[in-house]
PDB file of N, CA and C in Angstrom:
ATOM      1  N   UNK A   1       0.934  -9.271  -8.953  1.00  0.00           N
ATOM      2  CA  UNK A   1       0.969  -8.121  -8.095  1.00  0.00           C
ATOM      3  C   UNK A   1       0.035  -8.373  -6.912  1.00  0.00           C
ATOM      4  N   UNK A   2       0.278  -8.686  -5.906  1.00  0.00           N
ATOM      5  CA  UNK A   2      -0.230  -9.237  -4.854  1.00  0.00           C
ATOM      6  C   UNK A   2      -1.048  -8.639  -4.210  1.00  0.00           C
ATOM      7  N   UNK A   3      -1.938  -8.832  -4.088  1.00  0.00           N
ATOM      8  CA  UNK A   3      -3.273  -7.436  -3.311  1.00  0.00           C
ATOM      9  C   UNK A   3      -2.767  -7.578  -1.617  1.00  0.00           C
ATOM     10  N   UNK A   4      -2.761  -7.192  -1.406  1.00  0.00           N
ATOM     11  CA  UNK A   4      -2.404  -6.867   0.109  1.00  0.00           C
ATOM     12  C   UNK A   4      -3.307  -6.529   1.240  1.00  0.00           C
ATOM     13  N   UNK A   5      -4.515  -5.500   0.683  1.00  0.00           N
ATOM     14  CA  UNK A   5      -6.128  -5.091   1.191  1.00  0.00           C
ATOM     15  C   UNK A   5      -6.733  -4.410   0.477  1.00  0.00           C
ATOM     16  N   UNK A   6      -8.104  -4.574   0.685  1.00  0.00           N
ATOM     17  CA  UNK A   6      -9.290  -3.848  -0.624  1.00  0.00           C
ATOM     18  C   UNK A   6      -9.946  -3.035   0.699  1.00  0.00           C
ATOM     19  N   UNK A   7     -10.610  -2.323   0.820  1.00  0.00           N
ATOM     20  CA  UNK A   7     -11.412  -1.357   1.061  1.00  0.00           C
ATOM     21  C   UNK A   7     -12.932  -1.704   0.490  1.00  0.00           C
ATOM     22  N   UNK A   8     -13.793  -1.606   0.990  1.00  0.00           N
ATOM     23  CA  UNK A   8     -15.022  -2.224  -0.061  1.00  0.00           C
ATOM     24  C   UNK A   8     -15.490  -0.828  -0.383  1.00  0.00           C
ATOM     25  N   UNK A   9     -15.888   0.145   0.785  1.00  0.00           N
ATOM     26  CA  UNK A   9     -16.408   1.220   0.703  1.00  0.00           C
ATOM     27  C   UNK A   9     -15.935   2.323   1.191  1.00  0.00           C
ATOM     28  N   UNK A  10     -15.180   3.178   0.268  1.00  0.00           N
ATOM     29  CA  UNK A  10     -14.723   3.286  -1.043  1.00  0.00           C
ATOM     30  C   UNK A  10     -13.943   2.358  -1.480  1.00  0.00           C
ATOM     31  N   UNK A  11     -14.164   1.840  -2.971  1.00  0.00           N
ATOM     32  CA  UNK A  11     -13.076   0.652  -3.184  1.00  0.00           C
ATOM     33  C   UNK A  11     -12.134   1.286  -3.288  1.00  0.00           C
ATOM     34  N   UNK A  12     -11.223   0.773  -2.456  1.00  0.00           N
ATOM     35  CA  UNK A  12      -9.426   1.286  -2.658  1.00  0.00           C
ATOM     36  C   UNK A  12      -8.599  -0.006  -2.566  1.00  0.00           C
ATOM     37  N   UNK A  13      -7.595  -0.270  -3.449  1.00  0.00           N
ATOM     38  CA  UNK A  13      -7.269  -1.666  -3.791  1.00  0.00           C
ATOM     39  C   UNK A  13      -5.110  -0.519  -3.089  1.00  0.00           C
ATOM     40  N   UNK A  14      -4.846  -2.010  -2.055  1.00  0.00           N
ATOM     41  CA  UNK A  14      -3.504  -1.777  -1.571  1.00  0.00           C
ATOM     42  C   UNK A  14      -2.714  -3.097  -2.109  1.00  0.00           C
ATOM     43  N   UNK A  15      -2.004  -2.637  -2.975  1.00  0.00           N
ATOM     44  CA  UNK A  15      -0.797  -3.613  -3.527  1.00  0.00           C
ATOM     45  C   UNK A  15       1.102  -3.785  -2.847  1.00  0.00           C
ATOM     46  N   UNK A  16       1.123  -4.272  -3.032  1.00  0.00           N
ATOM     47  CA  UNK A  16       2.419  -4.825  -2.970  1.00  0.00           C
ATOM     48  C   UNK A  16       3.557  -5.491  -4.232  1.00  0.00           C
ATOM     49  N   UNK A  17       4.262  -4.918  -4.685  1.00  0.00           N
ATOM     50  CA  UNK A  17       4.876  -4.845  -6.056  1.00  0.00           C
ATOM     51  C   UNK A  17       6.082  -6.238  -5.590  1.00  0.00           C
ATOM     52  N   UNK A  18       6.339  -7.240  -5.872  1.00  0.00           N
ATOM     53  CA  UNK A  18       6.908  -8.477  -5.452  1.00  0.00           C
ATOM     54  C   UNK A  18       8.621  -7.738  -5.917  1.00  0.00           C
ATOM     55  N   UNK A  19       8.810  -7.200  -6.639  1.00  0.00           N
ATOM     56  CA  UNK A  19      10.015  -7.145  -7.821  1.00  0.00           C
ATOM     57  C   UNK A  19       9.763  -5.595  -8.627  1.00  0.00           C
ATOM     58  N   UNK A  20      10.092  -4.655  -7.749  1.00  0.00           N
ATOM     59  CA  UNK A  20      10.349  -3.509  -8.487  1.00  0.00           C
ATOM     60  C   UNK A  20      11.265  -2.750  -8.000  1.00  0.00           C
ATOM     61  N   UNK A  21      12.121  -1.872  -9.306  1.00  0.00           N
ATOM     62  CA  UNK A  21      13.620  -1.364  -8.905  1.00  0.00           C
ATOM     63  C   UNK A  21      13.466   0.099  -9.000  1.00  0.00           C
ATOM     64  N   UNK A  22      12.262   0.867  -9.208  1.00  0.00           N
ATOM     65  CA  UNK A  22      12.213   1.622  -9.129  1.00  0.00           C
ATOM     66  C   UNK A  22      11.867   2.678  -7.148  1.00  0.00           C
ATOM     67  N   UNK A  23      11.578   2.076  -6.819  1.00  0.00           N
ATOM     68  CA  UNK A  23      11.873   3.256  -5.326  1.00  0.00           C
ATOM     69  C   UNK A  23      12.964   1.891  -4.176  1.00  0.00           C
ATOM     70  N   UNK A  24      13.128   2.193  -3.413  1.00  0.00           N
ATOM     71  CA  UNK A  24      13.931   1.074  -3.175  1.00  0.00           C
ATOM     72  C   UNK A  24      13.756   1.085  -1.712  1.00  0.00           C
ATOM     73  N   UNK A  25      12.937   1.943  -0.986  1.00  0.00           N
ATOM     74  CA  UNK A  25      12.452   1.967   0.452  1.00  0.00           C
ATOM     75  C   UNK A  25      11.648   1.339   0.088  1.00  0.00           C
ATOM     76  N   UNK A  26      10.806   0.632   1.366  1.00  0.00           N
ATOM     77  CA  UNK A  26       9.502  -0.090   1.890  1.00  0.00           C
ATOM     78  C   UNK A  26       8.348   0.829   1.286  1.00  0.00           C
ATOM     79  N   UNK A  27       7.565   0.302   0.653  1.00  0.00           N
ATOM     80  CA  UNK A  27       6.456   0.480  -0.021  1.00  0.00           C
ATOM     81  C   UNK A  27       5.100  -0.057  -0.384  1.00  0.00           C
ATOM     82  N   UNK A  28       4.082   0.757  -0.748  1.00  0.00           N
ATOM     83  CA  UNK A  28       3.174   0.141  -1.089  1.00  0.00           C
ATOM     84  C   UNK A  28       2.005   0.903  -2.191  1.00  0.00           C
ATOM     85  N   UNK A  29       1.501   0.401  -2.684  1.00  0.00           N
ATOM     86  CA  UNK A  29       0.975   1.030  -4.139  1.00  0.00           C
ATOM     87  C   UNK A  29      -0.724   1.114  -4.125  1.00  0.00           C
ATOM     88  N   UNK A  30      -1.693   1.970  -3.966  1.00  0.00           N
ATOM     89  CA  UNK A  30      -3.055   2.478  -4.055  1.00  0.00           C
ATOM     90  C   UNK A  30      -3.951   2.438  -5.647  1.00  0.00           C
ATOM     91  N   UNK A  31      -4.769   1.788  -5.604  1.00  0.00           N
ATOM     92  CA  UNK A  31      -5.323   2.233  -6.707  1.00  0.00           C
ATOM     93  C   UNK A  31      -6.847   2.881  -6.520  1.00  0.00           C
ATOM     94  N   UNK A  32      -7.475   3.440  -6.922  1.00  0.00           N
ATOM     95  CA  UNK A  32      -8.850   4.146  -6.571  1.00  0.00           C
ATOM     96  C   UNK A  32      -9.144   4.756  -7.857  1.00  0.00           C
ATOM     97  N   UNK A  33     -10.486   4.130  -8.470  1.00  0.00           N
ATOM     98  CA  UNK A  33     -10.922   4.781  -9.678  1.00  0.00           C
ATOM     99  C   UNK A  33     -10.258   5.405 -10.520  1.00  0.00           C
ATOM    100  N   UNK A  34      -9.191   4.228 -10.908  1.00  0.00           N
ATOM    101  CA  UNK A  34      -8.092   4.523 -12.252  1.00  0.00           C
ATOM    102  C   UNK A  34      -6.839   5.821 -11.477  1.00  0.00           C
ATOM    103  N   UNK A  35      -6.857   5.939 -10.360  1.00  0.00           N
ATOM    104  CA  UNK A  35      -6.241   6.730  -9.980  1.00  0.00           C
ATOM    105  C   UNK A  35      -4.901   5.811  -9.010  1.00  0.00           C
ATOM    106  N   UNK A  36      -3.241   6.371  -9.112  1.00  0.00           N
ATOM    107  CA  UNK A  36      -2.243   5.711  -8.445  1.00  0.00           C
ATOM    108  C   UNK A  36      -1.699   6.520  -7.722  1.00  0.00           C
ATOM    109  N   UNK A  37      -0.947   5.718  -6.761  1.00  0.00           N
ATOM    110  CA  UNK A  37       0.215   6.548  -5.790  1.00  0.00           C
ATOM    111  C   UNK A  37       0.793   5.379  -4.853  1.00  0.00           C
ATOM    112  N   UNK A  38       1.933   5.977  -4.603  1.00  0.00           N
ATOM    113  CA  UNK A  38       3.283   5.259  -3.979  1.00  0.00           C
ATOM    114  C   UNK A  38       2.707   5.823  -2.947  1.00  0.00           C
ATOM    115  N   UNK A  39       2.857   4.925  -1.678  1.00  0.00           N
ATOM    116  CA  UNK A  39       3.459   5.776  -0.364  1.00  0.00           C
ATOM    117  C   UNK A  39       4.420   4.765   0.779  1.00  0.00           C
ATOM    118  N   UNK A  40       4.623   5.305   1.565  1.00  0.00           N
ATOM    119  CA  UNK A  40       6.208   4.992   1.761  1.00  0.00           C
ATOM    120  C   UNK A  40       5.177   4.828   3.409  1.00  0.00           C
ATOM    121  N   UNK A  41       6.040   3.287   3.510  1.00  0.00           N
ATOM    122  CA  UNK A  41       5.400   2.034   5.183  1.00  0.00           C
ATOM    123  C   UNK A  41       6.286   3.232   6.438  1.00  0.00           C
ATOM    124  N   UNK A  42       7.509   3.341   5.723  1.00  0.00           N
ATOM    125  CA  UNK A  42       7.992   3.343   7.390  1.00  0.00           C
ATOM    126  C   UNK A  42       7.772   5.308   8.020  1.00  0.00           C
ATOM    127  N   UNK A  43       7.709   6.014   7.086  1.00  0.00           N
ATOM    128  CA  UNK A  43       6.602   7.469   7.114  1.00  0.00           C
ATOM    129  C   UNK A  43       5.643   7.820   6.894  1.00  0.00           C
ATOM    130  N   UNK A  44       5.081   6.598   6.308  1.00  0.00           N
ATOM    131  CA  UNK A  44       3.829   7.462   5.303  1.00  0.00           C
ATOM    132  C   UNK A  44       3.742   8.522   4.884  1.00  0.00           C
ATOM    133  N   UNK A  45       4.753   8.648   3.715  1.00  0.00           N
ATOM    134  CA  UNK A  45       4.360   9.931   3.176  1.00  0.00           C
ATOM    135  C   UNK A  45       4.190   9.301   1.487  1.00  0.00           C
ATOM    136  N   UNK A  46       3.780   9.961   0.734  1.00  0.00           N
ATOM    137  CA  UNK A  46       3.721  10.502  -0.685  1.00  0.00           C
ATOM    138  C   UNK A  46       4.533  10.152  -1.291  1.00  0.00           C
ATOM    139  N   UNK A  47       4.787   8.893  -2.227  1.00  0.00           N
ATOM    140  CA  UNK A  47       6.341   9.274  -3.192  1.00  0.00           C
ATOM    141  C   UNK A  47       5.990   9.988  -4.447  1.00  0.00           C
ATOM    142  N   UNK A  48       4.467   9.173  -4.819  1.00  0.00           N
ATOM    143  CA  UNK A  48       4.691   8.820  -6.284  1.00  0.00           C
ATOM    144  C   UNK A  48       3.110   9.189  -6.315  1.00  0.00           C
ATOM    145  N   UNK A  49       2.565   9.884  -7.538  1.00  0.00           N
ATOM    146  CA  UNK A  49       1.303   9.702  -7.765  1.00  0.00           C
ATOM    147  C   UNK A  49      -0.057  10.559  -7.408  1.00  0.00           C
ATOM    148  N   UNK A  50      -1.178  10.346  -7.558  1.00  0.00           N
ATOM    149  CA  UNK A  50      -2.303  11.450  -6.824  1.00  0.00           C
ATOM    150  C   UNK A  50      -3.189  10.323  -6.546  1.00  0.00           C
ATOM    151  N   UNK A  51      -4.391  10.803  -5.499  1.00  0.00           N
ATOM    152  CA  UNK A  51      -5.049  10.390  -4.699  1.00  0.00           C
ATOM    153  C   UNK A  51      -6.292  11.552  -4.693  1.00  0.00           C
ATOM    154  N   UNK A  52      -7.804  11.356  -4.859  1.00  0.00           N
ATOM    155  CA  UNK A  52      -8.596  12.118  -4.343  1.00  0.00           C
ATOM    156  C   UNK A  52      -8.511  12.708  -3.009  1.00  0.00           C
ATOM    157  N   UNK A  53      -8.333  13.997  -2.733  1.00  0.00           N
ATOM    158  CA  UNK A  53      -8.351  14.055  -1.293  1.00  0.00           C
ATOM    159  C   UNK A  53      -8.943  13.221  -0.406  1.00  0.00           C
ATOM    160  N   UNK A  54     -10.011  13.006  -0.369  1.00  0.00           N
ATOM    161  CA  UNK A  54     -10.806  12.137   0.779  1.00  0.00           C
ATOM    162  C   UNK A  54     -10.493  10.280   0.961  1.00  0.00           C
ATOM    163  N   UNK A  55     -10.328   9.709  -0.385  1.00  0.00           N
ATOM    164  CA  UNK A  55      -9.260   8.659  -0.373  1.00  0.00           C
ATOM    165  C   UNK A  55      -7.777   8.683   0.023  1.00  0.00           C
ATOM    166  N   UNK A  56      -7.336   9.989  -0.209  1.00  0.00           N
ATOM    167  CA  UNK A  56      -5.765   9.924   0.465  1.00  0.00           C
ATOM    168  C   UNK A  56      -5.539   9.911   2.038  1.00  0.00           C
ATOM    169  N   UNK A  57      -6.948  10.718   2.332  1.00  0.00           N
ATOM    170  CA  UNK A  57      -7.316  10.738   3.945  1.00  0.00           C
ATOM    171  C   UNK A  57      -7.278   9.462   4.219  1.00  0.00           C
ATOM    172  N   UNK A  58      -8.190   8.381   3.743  1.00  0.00           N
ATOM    173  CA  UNK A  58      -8.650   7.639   3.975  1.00  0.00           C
ATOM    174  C   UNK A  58      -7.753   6.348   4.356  1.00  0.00           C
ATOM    175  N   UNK A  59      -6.736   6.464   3.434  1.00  0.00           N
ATOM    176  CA  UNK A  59      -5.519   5.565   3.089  1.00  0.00           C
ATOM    177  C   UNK A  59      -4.307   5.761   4.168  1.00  0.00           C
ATOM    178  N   UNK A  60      -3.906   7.170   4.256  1.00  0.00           N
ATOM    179  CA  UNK A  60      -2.885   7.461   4.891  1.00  0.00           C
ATOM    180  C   UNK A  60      -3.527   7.021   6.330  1.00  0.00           C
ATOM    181  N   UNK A  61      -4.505   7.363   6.949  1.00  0.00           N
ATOM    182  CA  UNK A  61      -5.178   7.136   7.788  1.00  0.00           C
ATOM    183  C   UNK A  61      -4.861   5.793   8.236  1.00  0.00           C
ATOM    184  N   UNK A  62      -5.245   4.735   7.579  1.00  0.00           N
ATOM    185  CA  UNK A  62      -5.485   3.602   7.522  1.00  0.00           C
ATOM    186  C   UNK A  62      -3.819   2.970   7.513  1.00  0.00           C
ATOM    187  N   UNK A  63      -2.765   3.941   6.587  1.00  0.00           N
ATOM    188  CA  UNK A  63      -1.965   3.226   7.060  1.00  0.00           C
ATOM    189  C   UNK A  63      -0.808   3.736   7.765  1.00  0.00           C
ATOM    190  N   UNK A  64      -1.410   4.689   8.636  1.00  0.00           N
ATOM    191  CA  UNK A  64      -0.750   4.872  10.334  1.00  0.00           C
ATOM    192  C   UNK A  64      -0.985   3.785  11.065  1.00  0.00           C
ATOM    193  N   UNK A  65      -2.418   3.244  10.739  1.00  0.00           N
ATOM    194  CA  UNK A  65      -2.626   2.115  11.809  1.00  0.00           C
ATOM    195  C   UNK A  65      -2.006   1.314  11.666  1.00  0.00           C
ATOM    196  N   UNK A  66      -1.795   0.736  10.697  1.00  0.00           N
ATOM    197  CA  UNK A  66      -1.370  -0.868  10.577  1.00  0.00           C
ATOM    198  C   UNK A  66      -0.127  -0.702   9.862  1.00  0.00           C
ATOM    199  N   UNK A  67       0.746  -0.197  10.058  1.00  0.00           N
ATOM    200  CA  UNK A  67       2.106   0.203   9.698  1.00  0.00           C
ATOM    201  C   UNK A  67       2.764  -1.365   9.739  1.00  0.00           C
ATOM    202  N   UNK A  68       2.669  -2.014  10.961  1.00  0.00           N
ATOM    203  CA  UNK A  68       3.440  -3.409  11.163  1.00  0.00           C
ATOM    204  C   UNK A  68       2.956  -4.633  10.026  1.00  0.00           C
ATOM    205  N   UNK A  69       1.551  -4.717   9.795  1.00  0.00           N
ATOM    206  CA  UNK A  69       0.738  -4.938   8.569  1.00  0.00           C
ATOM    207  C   UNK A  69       1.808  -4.551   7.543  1.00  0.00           C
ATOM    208  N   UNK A  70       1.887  -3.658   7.154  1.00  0.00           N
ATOM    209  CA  UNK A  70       2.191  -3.516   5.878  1.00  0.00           C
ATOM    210  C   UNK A  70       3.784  -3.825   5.816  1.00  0.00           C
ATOM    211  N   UNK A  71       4.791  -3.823   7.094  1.00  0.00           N
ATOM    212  CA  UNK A  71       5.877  -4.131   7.069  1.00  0.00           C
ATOM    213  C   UNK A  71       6.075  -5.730   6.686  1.00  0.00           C
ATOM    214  N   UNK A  72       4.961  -6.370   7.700  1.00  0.00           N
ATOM    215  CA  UNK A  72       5.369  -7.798   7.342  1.00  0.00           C
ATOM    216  C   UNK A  72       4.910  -8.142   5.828  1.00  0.00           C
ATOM    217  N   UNK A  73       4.071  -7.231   5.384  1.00  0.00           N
ATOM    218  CA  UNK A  73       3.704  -7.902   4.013  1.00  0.00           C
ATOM    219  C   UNK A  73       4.856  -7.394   3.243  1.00  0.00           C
ATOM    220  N   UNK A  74       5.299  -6.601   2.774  1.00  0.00           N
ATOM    221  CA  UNK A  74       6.260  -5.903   2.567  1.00  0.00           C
ATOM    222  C   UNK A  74       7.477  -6.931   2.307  1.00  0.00           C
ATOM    223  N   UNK A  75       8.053  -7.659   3.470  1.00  0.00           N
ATOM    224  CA  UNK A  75       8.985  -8.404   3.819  1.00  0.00           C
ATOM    225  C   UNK A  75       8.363  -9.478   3.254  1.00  0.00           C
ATOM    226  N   UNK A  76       7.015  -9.632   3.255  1.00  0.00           N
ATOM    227  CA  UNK A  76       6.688 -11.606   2.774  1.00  0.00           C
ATOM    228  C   UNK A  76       6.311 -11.280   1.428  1.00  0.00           C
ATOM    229  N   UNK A  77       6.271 -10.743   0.884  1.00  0.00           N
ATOM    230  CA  UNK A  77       6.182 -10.196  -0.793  1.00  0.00           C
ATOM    231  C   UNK A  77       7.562  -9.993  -1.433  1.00  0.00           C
ATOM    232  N   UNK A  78       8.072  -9.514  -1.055  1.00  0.00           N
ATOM    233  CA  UNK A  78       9.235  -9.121  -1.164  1.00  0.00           C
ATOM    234  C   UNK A  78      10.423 -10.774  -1.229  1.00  0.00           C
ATOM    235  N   UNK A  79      10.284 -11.443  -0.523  1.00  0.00           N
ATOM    236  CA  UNK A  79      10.322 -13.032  -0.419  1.00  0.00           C
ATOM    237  C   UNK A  79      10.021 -13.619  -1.064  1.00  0.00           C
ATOM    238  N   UNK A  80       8.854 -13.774  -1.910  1.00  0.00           N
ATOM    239  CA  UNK A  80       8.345 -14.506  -3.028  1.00  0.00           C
ATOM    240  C   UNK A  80       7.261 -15.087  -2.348  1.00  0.00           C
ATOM    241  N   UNK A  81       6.680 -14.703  -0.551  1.00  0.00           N
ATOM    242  CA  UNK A  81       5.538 -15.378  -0.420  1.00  0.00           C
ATOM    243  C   UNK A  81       4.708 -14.932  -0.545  1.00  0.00           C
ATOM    244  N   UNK A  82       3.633 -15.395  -0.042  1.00  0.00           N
ATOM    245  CA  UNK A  82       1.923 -14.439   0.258  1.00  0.00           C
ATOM    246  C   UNK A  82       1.789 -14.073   1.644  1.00  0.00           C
ATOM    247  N   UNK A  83       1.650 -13.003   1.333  1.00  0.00           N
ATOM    248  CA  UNK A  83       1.268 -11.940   1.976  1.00  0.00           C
ATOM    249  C   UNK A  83       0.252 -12.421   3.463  1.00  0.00           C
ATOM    250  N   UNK A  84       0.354 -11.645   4.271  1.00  0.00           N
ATOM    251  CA  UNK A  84      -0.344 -11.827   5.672  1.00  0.00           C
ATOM    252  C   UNK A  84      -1.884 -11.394   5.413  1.00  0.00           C
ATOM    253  N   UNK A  85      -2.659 -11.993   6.369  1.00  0.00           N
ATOM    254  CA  UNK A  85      -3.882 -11.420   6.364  1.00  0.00           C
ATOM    255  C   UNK A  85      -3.869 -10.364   7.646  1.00  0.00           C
ATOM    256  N   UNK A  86      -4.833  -9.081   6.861  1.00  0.00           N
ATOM    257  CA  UNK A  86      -4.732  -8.181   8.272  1.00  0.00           C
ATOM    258  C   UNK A  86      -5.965  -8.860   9.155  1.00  0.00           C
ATOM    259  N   UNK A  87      -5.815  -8.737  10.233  1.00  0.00           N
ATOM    260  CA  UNK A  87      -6.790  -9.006  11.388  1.00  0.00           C
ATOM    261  C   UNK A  87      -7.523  -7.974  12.221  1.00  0.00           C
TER     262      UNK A  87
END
Protein backbone atom coordinates (compact mmCIF):
# COMPACT_ATOMS: atom_id res chain seq x y z
CA UNK A 1 0.00 0.00 0.00
CA UNK A 2 2.06 2.74 -1.20
CA UNK A 3 2.46 5.85 1.04
CA UNK A 4 2.04 8.65 -1.14
CA UNK A 5 2.75 11.61 1.85
CA UNK A 6 3.17 11.71 5.67
CA UNK A 7 2.52 14.88 7.43
CA UNK A 8 5.03 14.89 10.39
CA UNK A 9 3.06 17.39 12.44
CA UNK A 10 0.17 16.12 12.89
CA UNK A 11 1.13 12.68 11.68
CA UNK A 12 -1.30 12.05 8.90
CA UNK A 13 -0.20 9.15 6.65
CA UNK A 14 -1.82 9.63 2.62
CA UNK A 15 -2.07 6.27 0.82
CA UNK A 16 -2.74 5.10 -2.39
CA UNK A 17 -4.52 1.60 -2.68
CA UNK A 18 -2.53 -0.05 -6.00
CA UNK A 19 -5.68 -2.66 -6.60
CA UNK A 20 -8.97 -1.91 -5.04
CA UNK A 21 -12.58 -2.61 -6.43
CA UNK A 22 -14.31 -1.12 -4.04
CA UNK A 23 -14.90 2.86 -5.07
CA UNK A 24 -13.89 3.08 -8.62
CA UNK A 25 -13.28 7.03 -8.99
CA UNK A 26 -9.76 8.51 -8.33
CA UNK A 27 -8.87 8.22 -4.81
CA UNK A 28 -6.96 8.37 -1.91
CA UNK A 29 -6.96 6.94 1.67
CA UNK A 30 -5.96 9.03 5.27
CA UNK A 31 -4.92 7.52 8.25
CA UNK A 32 -4.56 9.66 11.62
CA UNK A 33 -4.43 8.03 15.04
CA UNK A 34 -6.14 4.73 14.11
CA UNK A 35 -8.63 6.85 12.44
CA UNK A 36 -9.73 6.30 8.21
CA UNK A 37 -11.36 7.98 5.33
CA UNK A 38 -11.69 7.90 1.56
CA UNK A 39 -11.66 11.09 -0.22
CA UNK A 40 -12.19 11.59 -3.71
CA UNK A 41 -8.79 13.61 -6.05
CA UNK A 42 -10.95 15.05 -8.61
CA UNK A 43 -13.64 16.94 -5.74
CA UNK A 44 -12.40 16.41 -2.72
CA UNK A 45 -15.05 15.39 -1.03
CA UNK A 46 -15.76 12.58 1.66
CA UNK A 47 -16.54 9.03 0.46
CA UNK A 48 -15.74 6.84 3.11
CA UNK A 49 -14.85 7.16 6.79
CA UNK A 50 -14.19 9.94 9.75
CA UNK A 51 -11.50 12.32 10.31
CA UNK A 52 -10.95 14.58 13.52
CA UNK A 53 -12.22 17.83 12.55
CA UNK A 54 -8.99 19.72 12.58
CA UNK A 55 -7.13 16.82 10.59
CA UNK A 56 -9.95 16.76 8.02
CA UNK A 57 -9.25 20.58 7.75
CA UNK A 58 -5.97 19.87 7.49
CA UNK A 59 -6.09 17.18 4.73
CA UNK A 60 -8.81 18.49 2.58
CA UNK A 61 -6.86 21.64 2.70
CA UNK A 62 -3.82 20.14 1.64
CA UNK A 63 -5.49 18.33 -0.94
CA UNK A 64 -7.01 21.31 -2.88
CA UNK A 65 -3.50 22.15 -3.33
CA UNK A 66 -1.90 19.48 -4.85
CA UNK A 67 -4.81 17.90 -6.60
CA UNK A 68 -2.33 17.24 -9.83
CA UNK A 69 0.01 15.42 -7.07
CA UNK A 70 -2.36 13.18 -6.22
CA UNK A 71 -3.67 12.61 -9.87
CA UNK A 72 -0.33 11.59 -11.11
CA UNK A 73 0.16 9.33 -8.18
CA UNK A 74 -3.10 7.97 -8.57
CA UNK A 75 -2.32 7.06 -12.29
CA UNK A 76 1.41 5.75 -11.31
CA UNK A 77 -0.02 3.47 -8.53
CA UNK A 78 -2.62 2.48 -10.22
CA UNK A 79 0.13 1.18 -13.00
CA UNK A 80 2.03 -0.89 -10.77
CA UNK A 81 4.67 1.99 -10.33
CA UNK A 82 5.96 4.24 -7.56
CA UNK A 83 4.51 6.91 -6.93
CA UNK A 84 5.85 10.66 -7.56
CA UNK A 85 7.54 12.69 -5.07
CA UNK A 86 5.62 15.88 -4.09
CA UNK A 87 7.89 18.93 -4.46
Amino acid sequence: MPEVYRFSKPEIVIRIYPREPKHHKPHFHVEFQGKKMSISIDDVEEIDGYLPPNARRIVLSWARENQEFLRRAWDAVRAGKKPPKLK
